[in-house]
PDB file of N, CA and C in Angstrom:
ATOM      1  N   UNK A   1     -19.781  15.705  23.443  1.00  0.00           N
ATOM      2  CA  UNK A   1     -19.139  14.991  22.357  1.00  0.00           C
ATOM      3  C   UNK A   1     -17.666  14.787  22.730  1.00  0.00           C
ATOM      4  N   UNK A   2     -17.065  13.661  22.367  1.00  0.00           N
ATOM      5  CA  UNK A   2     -16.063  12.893  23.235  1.00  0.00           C
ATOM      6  C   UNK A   2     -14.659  13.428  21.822  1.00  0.00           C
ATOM      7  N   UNK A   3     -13.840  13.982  22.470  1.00  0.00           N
ATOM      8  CA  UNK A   3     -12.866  14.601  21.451  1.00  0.00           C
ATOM      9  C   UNK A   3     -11.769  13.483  21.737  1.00  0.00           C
ATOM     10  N   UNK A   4     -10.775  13.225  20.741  1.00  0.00           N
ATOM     11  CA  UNK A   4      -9.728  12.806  20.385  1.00  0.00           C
ATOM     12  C   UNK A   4      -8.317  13.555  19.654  1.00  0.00           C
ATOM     13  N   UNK A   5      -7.216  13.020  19.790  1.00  0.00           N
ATOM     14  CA  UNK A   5      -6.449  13.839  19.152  1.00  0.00           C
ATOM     15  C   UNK A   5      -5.808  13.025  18.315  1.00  0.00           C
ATOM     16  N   UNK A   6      -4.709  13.425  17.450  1.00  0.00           N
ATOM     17  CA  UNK A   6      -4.340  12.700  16.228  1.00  0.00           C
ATOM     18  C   UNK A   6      -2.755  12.770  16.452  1.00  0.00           C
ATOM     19  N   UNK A   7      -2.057  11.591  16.661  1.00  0.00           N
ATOM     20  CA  UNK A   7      -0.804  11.356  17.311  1.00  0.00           C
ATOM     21  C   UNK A   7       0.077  11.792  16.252  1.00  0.00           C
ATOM     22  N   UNK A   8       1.340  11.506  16.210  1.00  0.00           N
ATOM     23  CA  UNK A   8       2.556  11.771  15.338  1.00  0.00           C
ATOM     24  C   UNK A   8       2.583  10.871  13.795  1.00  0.00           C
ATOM     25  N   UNK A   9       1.622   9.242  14.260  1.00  0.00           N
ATOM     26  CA  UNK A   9       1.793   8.444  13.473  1.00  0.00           C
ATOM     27  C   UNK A   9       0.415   8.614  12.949  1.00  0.00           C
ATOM     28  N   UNK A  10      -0.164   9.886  13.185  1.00  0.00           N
ATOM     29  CA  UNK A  10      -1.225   9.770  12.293  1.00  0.00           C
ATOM     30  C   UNK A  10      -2.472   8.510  12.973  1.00  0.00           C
ATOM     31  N   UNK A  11      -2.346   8.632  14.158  1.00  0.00           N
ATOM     32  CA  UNK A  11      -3.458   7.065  14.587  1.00  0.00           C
ATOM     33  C   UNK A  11      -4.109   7.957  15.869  1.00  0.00           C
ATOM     34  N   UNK A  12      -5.720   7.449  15.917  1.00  0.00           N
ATOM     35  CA  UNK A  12      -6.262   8.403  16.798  1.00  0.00           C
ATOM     36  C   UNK A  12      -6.961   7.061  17.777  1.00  0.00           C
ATOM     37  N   UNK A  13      -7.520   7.511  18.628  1.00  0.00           N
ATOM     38  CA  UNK A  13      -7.668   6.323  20.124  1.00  0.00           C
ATOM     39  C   UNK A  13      -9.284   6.664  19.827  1.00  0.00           C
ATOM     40  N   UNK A  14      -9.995   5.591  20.167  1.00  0.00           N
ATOM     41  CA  UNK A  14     -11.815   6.102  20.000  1.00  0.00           C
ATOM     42  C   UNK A  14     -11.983   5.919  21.446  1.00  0.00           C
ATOM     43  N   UNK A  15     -12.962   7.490  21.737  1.00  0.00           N
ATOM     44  CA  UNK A  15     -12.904   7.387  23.196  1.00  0.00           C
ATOM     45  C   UNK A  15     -13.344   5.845  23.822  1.00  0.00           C
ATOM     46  N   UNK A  16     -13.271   5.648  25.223  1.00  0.00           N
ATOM     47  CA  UNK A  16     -13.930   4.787  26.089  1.00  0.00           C
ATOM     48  C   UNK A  16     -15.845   4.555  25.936  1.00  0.00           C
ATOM     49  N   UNK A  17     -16.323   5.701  26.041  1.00  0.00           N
ATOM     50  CA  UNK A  17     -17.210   5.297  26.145  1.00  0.00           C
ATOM     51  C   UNK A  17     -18.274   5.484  25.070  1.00  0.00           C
ATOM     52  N   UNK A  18     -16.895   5.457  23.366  1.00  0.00           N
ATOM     53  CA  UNK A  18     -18.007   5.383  21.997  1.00  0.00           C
ATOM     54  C   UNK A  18     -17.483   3.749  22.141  1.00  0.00           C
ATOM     55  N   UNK A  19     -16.644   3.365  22.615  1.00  0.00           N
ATOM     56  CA  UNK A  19     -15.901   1.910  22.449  1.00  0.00           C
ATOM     57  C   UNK A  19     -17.013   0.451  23.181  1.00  0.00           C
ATOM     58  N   UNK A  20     -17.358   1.325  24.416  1.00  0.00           N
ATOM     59  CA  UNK A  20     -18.183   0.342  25.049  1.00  0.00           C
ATOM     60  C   UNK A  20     -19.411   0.465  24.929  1.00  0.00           C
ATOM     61  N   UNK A  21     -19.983   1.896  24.051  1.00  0.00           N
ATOM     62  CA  UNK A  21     -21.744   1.834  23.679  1.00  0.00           C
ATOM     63  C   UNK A  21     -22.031   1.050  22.332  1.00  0.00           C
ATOM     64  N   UNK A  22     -20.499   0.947  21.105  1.00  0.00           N
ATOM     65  CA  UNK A  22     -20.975  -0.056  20.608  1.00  0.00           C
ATOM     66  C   UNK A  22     -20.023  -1.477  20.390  1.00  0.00           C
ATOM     67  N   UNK A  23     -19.376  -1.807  21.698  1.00  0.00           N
ATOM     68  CA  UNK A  23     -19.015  -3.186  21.805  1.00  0.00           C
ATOM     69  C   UNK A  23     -17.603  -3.223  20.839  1.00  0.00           C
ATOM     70  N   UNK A  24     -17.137  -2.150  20.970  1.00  0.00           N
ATOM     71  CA  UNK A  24     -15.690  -2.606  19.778  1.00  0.00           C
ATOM     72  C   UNK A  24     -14.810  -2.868  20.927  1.00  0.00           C
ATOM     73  N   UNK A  25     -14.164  -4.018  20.157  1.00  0.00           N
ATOM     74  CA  UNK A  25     -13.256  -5.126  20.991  1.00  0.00           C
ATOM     75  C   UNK A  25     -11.688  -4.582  20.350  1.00  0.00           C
ATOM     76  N   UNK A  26     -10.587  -4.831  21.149  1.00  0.00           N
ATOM     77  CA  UNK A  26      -9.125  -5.015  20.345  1.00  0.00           C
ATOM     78  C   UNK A  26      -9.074  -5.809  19.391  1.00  0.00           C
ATOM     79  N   UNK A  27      -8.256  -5.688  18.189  1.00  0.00           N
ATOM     80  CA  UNK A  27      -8.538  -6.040  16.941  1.00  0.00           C
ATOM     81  C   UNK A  27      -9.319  -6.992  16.401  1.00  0.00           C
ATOM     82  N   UNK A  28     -10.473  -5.883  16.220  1.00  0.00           N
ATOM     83  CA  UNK A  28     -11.661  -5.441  15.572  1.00  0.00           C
ATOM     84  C   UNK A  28     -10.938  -5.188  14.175  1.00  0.00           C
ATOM     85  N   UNK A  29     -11.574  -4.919  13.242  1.00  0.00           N
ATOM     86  CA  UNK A  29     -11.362  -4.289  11.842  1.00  0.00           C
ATOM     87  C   UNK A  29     -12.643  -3.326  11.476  1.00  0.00           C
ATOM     88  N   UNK A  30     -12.126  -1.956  11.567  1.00  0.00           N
ATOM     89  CA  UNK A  30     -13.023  -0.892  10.730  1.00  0.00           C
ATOM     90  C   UNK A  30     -13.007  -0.462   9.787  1.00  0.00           C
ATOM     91  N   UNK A  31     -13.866   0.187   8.902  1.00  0.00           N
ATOM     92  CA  UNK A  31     -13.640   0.823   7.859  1.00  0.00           C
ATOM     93  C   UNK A  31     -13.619   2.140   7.782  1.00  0.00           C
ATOM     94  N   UNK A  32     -12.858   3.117   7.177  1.00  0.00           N
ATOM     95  CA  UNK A  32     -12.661   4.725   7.014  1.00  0.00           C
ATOM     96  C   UNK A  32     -13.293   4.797   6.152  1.00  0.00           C
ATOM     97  N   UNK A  33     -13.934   5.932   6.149  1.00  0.00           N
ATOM     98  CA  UNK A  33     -14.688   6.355   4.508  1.00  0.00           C
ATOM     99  C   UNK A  33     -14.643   7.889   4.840  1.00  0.00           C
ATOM    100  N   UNK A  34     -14.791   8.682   3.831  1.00  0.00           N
ATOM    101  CA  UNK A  34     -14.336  10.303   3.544  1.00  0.00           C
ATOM    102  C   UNK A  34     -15.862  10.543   2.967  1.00  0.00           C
ATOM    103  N   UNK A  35     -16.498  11.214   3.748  1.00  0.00           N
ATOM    104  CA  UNK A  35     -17.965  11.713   3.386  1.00  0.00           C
ATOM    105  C   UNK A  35     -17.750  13.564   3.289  1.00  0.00           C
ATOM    106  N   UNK A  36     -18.095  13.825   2.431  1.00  0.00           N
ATOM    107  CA  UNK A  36     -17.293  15.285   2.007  1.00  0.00           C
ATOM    108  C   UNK A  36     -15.807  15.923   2.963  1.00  0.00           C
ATOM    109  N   UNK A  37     -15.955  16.684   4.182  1.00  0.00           N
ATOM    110  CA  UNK A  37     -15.429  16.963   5.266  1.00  0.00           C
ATOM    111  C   UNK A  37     -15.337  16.194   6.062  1.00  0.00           C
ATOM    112  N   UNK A  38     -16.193  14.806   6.872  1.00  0.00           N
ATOM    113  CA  UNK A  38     -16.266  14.219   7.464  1.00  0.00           C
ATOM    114  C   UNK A  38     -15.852  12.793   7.573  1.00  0.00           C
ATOM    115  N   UNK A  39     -14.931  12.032   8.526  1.00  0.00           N
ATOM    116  CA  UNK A  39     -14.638  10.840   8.778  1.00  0.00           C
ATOM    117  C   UNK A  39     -15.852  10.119   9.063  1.00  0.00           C
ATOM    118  N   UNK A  40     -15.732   9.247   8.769  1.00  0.00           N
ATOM    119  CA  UNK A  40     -16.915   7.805   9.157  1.00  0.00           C
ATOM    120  C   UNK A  40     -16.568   6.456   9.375  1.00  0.00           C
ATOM    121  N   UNK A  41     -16.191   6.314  10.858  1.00  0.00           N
ATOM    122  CA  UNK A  41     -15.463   4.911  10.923  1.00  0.00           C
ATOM    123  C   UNK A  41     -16.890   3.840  11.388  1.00  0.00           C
ATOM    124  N   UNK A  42     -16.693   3.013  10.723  1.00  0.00           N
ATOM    125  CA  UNK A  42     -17.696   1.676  10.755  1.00  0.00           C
ATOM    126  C   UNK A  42     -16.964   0.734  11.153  1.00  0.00           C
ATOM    127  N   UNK A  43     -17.411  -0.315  11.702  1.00  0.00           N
ATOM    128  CA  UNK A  43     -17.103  -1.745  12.014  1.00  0.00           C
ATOM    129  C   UNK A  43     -17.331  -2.586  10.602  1.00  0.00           C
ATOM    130  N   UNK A  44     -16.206  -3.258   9.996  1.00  0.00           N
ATOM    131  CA  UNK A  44     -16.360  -3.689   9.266  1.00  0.00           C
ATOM    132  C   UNK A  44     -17.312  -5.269   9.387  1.00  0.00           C
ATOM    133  N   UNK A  45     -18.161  -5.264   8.050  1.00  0.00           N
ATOM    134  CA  UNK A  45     -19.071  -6.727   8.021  1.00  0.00           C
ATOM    135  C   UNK A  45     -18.002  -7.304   7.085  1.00  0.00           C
ATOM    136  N   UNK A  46     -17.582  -8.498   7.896  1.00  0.00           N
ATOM    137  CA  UNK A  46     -16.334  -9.689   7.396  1.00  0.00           C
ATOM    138  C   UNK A  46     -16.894 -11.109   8.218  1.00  0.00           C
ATOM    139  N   UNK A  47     -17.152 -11.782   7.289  1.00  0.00           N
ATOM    140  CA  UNK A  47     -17.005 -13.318   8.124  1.00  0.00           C
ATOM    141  C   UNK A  47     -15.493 -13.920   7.479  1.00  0.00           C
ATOM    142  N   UNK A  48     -15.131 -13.904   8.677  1.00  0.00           N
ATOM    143  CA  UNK A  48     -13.558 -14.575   8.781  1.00  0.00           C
ATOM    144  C   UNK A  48     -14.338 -16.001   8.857  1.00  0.00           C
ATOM    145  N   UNK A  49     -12.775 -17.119   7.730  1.00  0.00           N
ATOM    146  CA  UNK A  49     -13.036 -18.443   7.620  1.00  0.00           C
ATOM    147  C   UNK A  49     -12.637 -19.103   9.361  1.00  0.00           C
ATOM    148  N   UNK A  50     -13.059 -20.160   9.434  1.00  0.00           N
ATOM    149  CA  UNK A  50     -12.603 -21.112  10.828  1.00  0.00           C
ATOM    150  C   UNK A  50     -13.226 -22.167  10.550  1.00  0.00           C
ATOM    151  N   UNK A  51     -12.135 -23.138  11.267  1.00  0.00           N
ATOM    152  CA  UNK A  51     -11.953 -24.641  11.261  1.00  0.00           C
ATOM    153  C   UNK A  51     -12.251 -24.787  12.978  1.00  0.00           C
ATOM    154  N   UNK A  52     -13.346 -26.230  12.902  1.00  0.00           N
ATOM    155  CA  UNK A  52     -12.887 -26.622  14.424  1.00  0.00           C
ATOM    156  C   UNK A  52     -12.032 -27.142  14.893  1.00  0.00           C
ATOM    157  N   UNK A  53     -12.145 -26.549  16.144  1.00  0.00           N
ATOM    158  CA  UNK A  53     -10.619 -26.514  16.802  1.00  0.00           C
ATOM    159  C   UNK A  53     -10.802 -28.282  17.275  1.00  0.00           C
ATOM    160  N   UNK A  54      -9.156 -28.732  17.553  1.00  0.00           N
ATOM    161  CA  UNK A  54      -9.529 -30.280  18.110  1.00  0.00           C
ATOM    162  C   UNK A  54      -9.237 -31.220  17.004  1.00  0.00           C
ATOM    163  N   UNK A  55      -9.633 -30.322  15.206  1.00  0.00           N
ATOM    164  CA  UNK A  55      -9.502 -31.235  14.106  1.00  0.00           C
ATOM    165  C   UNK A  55      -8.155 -31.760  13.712  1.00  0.00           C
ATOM    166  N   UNK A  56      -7.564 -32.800  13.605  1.00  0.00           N
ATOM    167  CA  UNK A  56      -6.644 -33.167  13.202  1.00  0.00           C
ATOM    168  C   UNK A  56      -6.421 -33.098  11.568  1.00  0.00           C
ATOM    169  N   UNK A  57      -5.258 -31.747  10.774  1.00  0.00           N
ATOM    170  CA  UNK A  57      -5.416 -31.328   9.455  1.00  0.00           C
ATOM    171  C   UNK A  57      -3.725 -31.745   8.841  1.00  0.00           C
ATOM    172  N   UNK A  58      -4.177 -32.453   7.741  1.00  0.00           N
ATOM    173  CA  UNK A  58      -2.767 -32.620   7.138  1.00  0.00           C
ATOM    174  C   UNK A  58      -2.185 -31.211   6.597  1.00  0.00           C
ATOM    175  N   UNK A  59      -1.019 -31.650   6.267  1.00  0.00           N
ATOM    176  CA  UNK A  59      -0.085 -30.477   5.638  1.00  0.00           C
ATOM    177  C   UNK A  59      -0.609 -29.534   4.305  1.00  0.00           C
ATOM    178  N   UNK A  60      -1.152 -30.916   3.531  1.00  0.00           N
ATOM    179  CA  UNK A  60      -2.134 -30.165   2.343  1.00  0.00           C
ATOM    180  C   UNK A  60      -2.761 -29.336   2.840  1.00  0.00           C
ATOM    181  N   UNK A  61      -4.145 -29.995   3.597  1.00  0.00           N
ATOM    182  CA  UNK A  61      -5.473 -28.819   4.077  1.00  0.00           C
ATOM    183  C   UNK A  61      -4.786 -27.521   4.735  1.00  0.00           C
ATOM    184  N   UNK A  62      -3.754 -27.637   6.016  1.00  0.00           N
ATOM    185  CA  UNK A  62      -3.186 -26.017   5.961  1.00  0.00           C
ATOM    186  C   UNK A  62      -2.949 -25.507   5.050  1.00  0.00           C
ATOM    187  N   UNK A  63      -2.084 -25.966   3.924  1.00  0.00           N
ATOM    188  CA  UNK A  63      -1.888 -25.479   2.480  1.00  0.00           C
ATOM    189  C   UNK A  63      -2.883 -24.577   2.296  1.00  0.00           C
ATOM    190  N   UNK A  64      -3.812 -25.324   1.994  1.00  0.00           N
ATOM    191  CA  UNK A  64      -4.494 -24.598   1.313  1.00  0.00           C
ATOM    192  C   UNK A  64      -6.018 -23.637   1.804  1.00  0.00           C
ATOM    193  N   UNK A  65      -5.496 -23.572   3.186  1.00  0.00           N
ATOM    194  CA  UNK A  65      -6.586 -22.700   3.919  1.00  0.00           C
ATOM    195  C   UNK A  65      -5.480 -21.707   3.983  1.00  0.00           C
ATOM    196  N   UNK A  66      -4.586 -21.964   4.037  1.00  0.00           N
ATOM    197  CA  UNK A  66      -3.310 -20.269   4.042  1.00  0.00           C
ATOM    198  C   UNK A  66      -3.895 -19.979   3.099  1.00  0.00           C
ATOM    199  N   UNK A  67      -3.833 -20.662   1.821  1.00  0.00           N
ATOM    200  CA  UNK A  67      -3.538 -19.980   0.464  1.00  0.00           C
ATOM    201  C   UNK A  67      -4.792 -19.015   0.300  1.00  0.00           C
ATOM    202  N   UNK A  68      -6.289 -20.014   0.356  1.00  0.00           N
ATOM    203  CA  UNK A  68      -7.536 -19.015   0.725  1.00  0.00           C
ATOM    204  C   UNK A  68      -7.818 -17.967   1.154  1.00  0.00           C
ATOM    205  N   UNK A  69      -7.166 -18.163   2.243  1.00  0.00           N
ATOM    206  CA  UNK A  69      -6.965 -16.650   3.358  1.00  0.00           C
ATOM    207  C   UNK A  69      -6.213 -15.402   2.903  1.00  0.00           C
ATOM    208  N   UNK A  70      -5.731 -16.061   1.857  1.00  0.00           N
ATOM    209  CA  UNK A  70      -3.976 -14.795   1.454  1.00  0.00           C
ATOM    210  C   UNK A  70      -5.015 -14.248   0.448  1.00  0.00           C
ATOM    211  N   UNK A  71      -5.827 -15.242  -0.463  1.00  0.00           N
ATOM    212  CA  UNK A  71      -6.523 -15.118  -1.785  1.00  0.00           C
ATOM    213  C   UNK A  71      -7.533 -13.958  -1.180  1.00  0.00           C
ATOM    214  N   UNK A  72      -8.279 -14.409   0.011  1.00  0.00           N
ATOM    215  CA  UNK A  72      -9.547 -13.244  -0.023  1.00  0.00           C
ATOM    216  C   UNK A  72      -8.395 -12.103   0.730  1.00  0.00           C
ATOM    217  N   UNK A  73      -7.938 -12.427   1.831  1.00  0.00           N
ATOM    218  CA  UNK A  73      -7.076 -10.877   1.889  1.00  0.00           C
ATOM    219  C   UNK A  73      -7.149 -10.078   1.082  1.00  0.00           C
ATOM    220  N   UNK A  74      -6.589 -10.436  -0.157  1.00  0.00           N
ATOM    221  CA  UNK A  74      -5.581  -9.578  -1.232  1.00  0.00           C
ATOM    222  C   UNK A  74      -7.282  -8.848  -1.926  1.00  0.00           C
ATOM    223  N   UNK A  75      -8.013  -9.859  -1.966  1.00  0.00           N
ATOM    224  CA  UNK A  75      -9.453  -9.341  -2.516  1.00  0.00           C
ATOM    225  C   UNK A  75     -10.378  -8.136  -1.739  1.00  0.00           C
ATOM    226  N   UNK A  76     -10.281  -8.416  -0.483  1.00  0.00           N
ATOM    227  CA  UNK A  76     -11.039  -7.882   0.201  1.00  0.00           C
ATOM    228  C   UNK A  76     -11.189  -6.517   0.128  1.00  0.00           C
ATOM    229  N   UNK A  77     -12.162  -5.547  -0.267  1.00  0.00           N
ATOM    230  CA  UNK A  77     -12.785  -4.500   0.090  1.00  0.00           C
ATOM    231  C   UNK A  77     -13.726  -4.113   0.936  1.00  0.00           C
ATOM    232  N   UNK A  78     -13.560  -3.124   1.943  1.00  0.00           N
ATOM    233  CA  UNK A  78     -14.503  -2.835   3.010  1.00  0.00           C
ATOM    234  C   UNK A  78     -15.765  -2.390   2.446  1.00  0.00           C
TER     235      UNK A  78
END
């Protein structure tokens, strides 16, 4: 079992090879959860919005795909 330690800022590194048995990439988004004594980090299920790339978007439509994005942010629970 692959140990870790817990830095100054409170942030811990997931070994190498729990990282590459299940495919977690650099920012990734997980979720923490507190199961009595025990940590439980998951890969969070999120479908992030996207536009194709190439599309030519007026000033409005950015408008208001920021604004969307800020809207589910602020919503979002893991």
């Amino acid at each position: 079992m692959p140990i870790t330690k817990v830095t100054r800022n409170y942030q811990i590194t997931i070994p190498a090879e729990i990282r590459k048995a299940l495919g977690i990439k650099e920012g990734e988004y997980l979720t923490v959860e507190l199961r009595g004594d025990e940590i439980v980090i998951k890969r969070a299920r999120k479908k992030w919005k996207t536009f194709r790339l190439g599309r030519k978007l007026t000033a409005e439509e950015l408008e208001m795909i920021s604004e969307e994005v800020m809207e589910e942010e602020m919503s979002w629970e893991p």
